[in-house]
N, C-alpha and C. Protein backbone atom coordinates (compact mmCIF):
# COMPACT_ATOMS: atom_id res chain seq x y z
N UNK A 1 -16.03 47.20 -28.84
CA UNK A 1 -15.36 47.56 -27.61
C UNK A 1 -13.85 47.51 -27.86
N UNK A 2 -13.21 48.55 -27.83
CA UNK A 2 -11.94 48.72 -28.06
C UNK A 2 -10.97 48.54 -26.19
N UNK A 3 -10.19 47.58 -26.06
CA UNK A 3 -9.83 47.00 -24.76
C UNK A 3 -7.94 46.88 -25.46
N UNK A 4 -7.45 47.05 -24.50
CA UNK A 4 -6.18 47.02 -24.45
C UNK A 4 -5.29 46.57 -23.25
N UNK A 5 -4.22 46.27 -23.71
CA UNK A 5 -3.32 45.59 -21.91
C UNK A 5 -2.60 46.76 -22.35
N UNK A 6 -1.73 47.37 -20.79
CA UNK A 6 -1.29 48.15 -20.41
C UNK A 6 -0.31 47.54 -18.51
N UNK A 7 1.00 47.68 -18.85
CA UNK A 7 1.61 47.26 -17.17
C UNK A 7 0.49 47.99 -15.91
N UNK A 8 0.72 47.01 -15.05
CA UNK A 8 0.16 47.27 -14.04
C UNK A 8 0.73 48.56 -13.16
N UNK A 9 -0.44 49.14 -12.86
CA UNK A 9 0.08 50.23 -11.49
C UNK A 9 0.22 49.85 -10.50
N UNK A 10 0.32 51.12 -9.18
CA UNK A 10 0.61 49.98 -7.90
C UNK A 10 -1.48 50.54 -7.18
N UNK A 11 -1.94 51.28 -7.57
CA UNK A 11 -3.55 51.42 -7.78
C UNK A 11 -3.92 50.08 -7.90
N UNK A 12 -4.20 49.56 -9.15
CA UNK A 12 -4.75 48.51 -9.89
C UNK A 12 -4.55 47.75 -8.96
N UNK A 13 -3.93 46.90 -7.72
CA UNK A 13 -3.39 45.81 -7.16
C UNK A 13 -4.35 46.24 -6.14
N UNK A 14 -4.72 46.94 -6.02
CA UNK A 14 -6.22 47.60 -5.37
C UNK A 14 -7.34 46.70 -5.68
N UNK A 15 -7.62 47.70 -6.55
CA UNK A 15 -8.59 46.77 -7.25
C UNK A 15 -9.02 45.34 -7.25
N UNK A 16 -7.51 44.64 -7.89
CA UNK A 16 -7.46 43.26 -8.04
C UNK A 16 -7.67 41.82 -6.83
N UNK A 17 -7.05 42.81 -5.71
CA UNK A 17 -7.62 42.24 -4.84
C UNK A 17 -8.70 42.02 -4.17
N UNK A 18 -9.88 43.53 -4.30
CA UNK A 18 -10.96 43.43 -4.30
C UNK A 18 -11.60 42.35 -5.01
N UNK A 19 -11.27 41.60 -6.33
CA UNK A 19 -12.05 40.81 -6.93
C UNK A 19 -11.63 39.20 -6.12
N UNK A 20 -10.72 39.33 -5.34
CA UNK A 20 -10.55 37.74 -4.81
C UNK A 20 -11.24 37.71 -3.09
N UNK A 21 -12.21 36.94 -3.50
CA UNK A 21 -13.16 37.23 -2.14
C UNK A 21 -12.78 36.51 -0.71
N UNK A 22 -12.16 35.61 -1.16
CA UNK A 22 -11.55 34.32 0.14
C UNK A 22 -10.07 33.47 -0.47
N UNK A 23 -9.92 32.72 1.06
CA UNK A 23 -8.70 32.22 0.34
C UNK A 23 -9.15 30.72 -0.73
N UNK A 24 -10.09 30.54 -0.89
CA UNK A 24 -10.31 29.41 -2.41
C UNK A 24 -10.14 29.86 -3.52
N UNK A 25 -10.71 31.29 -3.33
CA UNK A 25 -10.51 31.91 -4.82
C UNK A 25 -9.10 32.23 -5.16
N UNK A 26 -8.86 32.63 -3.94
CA UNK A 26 -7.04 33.50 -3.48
C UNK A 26 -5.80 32.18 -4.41
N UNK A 27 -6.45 30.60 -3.73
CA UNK A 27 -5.67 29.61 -4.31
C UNK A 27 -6.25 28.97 -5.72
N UNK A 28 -7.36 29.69 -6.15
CA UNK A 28 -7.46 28.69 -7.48
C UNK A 28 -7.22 30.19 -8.70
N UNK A 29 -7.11 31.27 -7.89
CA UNK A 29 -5.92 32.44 -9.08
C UNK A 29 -5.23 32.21 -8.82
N UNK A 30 -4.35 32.03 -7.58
CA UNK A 30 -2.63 33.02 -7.39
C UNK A 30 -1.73 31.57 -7.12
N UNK A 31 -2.58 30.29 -6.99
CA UNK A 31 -2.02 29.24 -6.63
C UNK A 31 -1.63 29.11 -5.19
N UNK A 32 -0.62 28.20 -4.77
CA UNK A 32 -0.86 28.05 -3.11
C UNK A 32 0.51 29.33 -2.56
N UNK A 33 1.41 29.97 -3.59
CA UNK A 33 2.30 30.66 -2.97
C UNK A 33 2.05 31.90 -2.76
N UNK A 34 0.30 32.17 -2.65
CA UNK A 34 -0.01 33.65 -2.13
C UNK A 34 -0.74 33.09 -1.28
N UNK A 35 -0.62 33.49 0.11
CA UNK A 35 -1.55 33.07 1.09
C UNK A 35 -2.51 34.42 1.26
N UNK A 36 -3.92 34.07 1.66
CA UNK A 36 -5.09 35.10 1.48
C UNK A 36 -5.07 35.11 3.48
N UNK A 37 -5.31 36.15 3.85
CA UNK A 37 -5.51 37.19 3.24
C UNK A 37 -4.16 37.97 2.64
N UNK A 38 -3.78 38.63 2.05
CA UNK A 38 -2.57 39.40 1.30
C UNK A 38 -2.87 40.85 1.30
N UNK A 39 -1.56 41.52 1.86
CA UNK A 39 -1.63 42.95 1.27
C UNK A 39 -1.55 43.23 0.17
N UNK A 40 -2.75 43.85 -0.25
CA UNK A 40 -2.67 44.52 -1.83
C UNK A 40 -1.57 45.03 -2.22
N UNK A 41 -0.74 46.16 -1.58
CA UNK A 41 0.48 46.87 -1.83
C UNK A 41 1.43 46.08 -1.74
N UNK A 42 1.53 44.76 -1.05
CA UNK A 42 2.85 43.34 -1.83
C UNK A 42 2.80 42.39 -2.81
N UNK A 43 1.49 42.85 -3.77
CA UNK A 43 1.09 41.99 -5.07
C UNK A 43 2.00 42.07 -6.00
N UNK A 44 2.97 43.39 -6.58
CA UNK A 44 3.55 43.38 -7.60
C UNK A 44 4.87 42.69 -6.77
N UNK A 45 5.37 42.56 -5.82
CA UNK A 45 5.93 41.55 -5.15
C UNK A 45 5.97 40.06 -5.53
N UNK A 46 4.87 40.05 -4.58
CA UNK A 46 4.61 38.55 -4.80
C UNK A 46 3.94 37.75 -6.07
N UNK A 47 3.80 39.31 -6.88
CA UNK A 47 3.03 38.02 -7.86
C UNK A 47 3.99 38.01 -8.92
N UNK A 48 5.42 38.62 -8.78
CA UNK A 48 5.90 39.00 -9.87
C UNK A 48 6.77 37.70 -10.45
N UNK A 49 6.91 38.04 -12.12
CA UNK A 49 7.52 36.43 -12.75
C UNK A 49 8.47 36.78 -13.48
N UNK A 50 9.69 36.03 -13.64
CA UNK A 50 10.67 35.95 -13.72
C UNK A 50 10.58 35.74 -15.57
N UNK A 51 11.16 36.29 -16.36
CA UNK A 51 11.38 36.16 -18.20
C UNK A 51 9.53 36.01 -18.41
N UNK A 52 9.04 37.31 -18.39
CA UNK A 52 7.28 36.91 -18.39
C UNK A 52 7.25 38.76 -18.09
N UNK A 53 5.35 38.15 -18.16
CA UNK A 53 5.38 39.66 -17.22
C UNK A 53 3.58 40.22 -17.27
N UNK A 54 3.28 40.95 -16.33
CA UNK A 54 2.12 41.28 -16.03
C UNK A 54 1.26 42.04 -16.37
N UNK A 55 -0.12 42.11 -16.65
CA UNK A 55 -0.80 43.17 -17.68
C UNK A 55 -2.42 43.13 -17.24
N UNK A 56 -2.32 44.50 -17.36
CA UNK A 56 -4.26 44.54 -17.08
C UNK A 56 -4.97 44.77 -18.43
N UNK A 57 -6.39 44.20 -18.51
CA UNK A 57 -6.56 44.65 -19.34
C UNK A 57 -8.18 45.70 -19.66
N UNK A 58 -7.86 47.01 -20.13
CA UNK A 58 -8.85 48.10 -19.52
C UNK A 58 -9.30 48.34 -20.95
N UNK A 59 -10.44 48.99 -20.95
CA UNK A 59 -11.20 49.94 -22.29
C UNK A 59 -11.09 51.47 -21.79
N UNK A 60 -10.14 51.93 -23.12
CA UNK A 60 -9.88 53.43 -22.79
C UNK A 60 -9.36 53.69 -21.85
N UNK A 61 -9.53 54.91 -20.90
CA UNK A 61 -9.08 55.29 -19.72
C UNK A 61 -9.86 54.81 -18.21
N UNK A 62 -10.94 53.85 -18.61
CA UNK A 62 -11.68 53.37 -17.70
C UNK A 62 -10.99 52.61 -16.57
N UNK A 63 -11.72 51.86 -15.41
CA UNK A 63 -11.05 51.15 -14.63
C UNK A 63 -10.59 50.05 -15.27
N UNK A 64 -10.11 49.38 -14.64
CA UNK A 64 -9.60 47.84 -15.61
C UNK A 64 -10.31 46.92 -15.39
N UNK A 65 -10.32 46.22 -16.29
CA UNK A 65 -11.04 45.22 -16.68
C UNK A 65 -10.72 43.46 -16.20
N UNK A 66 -9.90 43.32 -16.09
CA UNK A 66 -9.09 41.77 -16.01
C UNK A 66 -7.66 42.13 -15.70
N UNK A 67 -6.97 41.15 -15.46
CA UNK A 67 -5.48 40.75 -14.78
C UNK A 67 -4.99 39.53 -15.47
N UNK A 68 -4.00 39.38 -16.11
CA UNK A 68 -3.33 38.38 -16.71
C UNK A 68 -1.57 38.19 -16.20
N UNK A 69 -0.93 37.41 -16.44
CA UNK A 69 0.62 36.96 -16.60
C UNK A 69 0.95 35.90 -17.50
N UNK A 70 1.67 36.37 -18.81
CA UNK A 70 2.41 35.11 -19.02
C UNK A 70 4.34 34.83 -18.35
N UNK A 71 4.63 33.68 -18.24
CA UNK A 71 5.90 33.49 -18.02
C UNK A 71 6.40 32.68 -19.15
N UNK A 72 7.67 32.57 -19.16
CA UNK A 72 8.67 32.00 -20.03
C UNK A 72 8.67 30.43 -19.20
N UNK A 73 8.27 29.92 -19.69
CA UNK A 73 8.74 28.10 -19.15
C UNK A 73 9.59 27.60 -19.88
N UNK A 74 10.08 27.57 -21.14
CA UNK A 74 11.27 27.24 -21.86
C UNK A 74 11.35 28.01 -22.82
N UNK A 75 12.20 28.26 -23.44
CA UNK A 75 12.62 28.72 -24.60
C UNK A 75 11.33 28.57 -25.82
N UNK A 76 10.89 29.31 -26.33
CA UNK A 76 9.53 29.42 -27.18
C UNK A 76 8.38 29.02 -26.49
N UNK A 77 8.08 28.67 -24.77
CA UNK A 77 7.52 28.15 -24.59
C UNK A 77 6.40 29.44 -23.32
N UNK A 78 5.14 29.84 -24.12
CA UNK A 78 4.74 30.78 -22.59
C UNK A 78 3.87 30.03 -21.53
N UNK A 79 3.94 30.34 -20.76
CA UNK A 79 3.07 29.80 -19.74
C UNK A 79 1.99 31.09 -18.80
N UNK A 80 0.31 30.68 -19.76
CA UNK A 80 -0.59 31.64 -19.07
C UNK A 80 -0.88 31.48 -17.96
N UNK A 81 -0.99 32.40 -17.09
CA UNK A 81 -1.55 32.22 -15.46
C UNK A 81 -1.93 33.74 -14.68
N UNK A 82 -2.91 32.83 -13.99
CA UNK A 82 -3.37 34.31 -12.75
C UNK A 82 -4.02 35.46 -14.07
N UNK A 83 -4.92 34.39 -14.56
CA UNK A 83 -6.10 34.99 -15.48
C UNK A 83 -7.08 35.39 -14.79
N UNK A 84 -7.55 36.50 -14.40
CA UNK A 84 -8.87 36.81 -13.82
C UNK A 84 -9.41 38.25 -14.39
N UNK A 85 -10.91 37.95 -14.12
CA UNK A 85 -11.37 39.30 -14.99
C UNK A 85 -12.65 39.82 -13.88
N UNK A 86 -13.08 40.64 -13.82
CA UNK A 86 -13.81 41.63 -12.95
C UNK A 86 -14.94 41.42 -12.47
N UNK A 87 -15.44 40.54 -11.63
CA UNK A 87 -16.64 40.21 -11.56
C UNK A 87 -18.28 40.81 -12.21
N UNK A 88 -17.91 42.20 -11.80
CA UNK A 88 -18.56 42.71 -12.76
C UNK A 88 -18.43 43.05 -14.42
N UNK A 89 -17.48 42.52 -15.49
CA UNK A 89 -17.22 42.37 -16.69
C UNK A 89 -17.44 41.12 -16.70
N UNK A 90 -17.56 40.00 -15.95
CA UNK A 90 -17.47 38.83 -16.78
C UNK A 90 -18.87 38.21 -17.49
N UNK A 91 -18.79 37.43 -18.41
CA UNK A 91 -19.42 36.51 -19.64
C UNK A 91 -19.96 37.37 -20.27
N UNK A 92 -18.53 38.37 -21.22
CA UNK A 92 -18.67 39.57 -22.19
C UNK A 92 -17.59 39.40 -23.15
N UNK A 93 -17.16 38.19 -23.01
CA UNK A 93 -15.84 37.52 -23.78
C UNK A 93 -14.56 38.37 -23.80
N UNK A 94 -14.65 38.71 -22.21
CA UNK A 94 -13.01 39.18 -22.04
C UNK A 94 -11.78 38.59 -21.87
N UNK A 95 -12.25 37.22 -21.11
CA UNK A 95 -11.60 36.70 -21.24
C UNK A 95 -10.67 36.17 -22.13
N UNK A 96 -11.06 36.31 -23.22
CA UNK A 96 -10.35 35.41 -24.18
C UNK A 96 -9.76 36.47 -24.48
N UNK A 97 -10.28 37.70 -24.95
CA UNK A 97 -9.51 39.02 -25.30
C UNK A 97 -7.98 38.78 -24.67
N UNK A 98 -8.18 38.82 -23.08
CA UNK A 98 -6.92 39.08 -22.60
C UNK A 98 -5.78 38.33 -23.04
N UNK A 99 -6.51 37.24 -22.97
CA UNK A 99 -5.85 35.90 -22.97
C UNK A 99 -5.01 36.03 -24.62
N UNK A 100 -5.85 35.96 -25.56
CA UNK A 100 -5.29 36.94 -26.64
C UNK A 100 -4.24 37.96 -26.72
N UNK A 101 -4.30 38.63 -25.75
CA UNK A 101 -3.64 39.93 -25.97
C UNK A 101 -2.20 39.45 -25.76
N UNK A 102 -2.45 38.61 -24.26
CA UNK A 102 -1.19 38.09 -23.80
C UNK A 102 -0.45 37.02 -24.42
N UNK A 103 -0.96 36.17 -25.37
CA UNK A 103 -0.36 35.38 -26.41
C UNK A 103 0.95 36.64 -27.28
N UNK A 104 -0.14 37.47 -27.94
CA UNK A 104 0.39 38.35 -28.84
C UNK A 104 1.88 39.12 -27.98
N UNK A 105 1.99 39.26 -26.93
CA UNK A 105 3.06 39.99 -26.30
C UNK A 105 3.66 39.00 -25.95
N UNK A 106 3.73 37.92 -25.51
CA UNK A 106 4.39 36.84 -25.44
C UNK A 106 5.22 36.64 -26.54
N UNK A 107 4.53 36.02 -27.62
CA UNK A 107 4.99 36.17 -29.31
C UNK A 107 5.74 37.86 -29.86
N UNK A 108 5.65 38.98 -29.30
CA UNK A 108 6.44 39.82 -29.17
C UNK A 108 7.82 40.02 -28.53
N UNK A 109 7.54 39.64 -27.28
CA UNK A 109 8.51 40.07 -26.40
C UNK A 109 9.65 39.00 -26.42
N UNK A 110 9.17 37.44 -26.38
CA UNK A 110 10.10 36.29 -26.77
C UNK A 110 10.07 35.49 -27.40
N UNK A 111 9.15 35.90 -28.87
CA UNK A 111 8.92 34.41 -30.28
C UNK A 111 8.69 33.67 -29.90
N UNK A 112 7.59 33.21 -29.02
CA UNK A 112 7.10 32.07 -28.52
C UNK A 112 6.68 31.83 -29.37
N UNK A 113 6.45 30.11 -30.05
CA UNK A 113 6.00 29.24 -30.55
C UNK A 113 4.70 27.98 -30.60
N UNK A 114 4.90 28.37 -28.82
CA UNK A 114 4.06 26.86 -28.06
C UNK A 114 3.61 27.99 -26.59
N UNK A 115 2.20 27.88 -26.21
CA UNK A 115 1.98 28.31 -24.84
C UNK A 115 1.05 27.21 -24.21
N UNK A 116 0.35 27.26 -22.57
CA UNK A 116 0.42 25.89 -21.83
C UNK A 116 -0.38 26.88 -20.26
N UNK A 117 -0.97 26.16 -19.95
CA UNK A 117 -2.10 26.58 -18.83
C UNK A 117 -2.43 25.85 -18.15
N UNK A 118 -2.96 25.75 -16.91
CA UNK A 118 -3.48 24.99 -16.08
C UNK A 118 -5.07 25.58 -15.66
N UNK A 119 -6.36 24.84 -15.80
CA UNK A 119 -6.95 25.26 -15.30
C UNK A 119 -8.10 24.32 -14.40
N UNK A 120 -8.50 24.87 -13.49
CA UNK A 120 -9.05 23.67 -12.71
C UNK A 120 -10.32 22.94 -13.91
N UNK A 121 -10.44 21.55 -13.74
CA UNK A 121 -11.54 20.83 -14.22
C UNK A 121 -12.98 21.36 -13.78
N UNK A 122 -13.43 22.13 -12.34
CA UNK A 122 -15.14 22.43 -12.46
C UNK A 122 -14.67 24.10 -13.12
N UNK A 123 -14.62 24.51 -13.38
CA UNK A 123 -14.14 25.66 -14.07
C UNK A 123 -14.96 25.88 -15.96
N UNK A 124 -16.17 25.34 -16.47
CA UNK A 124 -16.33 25.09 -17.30
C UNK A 124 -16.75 26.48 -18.83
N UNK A 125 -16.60 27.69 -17.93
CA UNK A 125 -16.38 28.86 -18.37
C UNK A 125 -14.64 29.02 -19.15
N UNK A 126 -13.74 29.20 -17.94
CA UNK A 126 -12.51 28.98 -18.62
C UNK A 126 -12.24 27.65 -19.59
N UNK A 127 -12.48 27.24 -18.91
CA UNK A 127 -12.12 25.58 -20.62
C UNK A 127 -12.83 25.75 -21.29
N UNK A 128 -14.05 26.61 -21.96
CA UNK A 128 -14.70 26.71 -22.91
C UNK A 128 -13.81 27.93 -23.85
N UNK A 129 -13.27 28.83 -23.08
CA UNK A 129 -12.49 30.51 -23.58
C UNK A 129 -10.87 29.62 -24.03
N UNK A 130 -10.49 28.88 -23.30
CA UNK A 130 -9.17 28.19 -23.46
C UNK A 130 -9.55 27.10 -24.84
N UNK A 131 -10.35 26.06 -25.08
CA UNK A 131 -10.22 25.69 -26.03
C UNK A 131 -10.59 26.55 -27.17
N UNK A 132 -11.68 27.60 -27.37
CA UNK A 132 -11.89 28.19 -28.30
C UNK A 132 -10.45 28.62 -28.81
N UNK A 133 -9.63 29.41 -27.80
CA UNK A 133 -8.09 29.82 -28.41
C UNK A 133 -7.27 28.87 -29.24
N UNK A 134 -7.67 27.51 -29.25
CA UNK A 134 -7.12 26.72 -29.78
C UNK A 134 -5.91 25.74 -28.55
N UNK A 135 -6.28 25.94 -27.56
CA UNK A 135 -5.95 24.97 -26.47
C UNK A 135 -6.37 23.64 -26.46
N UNK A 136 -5.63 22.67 -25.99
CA UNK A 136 -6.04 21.36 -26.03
C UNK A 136 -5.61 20.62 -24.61
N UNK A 137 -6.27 19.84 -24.24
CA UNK A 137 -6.37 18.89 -22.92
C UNK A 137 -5.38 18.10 -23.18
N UNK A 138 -3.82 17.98 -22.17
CA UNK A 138 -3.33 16.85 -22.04
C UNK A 138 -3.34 16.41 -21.21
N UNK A 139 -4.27 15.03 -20.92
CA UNK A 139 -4.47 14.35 -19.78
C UNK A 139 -3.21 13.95 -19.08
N UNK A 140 -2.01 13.78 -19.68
CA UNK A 140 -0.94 13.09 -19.30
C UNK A 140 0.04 13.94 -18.28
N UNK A 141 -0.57 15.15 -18.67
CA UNK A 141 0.01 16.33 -17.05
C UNK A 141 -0.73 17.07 -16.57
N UNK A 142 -1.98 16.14 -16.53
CA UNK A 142 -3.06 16.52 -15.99
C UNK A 142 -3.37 15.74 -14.43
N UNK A 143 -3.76 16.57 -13.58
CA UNK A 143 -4.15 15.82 -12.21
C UNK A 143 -5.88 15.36 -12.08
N UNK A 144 -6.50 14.70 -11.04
CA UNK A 144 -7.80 14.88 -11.12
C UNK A 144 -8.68 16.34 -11.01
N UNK A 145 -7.90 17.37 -10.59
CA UNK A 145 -8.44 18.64 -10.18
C UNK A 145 -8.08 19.49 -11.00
N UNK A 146 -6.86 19.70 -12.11
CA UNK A 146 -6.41 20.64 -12.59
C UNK A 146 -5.96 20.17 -13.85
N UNK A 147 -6.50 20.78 -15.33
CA UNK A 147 -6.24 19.86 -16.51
C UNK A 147 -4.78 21.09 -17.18
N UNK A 148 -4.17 20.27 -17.90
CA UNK A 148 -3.06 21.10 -18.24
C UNK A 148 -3.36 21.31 -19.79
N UNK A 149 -3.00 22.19 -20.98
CA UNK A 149 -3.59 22.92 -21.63
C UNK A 149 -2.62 23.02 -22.32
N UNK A 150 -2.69 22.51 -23.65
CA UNK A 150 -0.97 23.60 -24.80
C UNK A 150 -1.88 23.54 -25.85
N UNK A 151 -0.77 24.87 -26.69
CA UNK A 151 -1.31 25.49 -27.68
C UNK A 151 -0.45 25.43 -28.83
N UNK A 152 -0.12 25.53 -30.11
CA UNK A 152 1.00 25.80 -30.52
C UNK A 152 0.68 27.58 -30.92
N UNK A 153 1.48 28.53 -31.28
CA UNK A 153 0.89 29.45 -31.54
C UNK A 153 1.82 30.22 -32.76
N UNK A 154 0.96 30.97 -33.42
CA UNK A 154 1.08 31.30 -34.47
C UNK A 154 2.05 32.54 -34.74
N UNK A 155 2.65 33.45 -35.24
CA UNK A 155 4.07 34.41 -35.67
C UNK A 155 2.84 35.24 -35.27
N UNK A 156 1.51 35.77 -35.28
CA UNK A 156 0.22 36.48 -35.36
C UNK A 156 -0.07 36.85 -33.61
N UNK A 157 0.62 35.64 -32.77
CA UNK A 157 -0.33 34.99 -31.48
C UNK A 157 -1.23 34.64 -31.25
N UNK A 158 -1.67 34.13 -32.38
CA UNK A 158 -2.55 33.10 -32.31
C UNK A 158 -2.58 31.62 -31.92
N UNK A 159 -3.34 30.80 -31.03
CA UNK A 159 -3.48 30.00 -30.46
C UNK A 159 -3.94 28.81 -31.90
N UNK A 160 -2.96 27.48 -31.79
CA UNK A 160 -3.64 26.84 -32.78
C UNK A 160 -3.21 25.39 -32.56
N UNK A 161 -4.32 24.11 -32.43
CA UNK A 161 -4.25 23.24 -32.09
C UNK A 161 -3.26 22.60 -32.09
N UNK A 162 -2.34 21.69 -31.36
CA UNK A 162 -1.28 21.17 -31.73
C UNK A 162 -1.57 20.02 -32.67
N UNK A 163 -0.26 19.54 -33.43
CA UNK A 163 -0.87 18.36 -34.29
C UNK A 163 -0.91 17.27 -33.30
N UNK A 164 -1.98 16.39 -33.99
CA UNK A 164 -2.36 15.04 -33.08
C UNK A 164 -1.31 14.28 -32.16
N UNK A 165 -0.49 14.08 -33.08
CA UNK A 165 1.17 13.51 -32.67
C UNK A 165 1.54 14.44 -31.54
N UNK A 166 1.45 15.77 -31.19
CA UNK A 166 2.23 16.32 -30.65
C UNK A 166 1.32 16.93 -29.16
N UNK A 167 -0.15 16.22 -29.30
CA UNK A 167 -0.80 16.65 -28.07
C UNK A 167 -0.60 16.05 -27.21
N UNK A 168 0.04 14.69 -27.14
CA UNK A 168 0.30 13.82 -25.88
C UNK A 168 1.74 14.25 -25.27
N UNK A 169 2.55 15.29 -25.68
CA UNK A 169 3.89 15.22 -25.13
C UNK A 169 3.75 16.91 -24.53
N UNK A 170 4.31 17.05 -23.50
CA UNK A 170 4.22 18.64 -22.76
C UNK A 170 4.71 19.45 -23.95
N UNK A 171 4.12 20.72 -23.77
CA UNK A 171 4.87 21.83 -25.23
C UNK A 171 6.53 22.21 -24.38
């Protein structure tokens, strides 16, 4: 399956909202600063991020597949979020694709070094796609509901464990 990211249209925000069914889902993608219900046509609005940036990710000319963002949190540092993929595509390992993809443009666009995620703890689909990337659990900016996640990553964008020493301190 040949899949690619491509910027978002103002179409696609269509779509994307179709896949968020209520406001639980609305707050465990978009976090608490999109209130559900939301106009589709104020998504590239409101969802937009500052030194980062937004990407779908489709096969061929087909509909799209998933929705990703990374942002800049410090200097070499990306921060993945508002990962979601198509209800109907999911547990076809797209996820990680995207998630992938968006490392690699991250590591393009600003030599990131180190990237960092939040994802809720019953969530045991995503923390399975997040550690495979080479993500690791730091309990120490972690809440009871939401575990926090760094990576160091590779000149490639590749995701790769941090050293032992360096998993207890934020990337």
């Amino acid at each position: 399956m040949t899949v690619s990211l491509r910027l978002p249209v103002a179409a696609d925000y269509a779509v994307i909202a179709g896949w968020i069914a209520d406001a639980a889902a609305c707050a465990r993608w978009a976090g608490p600063q999109l209130a559900y219900p939301f106009d589709p046509a104020q998504l590239p609005r409101l969802l937009q991020v500052q030194a980062g940036a937004s990407y779908v990710l489709r096969q061929g000319d087909a509909d799209i597949l998933g929705f990703g963002q990374y942002r800049l949190r410090q200097p070499g540092v990306a921060h993945l979020c508002r990962i979601v993929i198509a209800p109907q595509a999911r547990g076809r390992g797209l996820g990680k694709i995207l998630c992938s993809l968006l490392l690699e443009e991250a590591v393009r666009a600003y030599g990131v070094n180190a990237a960092t995620l939040r994802v809720y703890r019953d969530n045991p689909a995503a923390r399975a796609i997040y550690a495979g990337l080479g993500f690791v659990e730091v309990e120490a900016e972690s809440t009871p509901e939401v575990l926090w996640m760094q990576a160091q990553i590779s000149r490639a964008g590749q995701a790769t464990p941090p050293l032992a020493a360096d998993a207890a301190k934020p990337a």
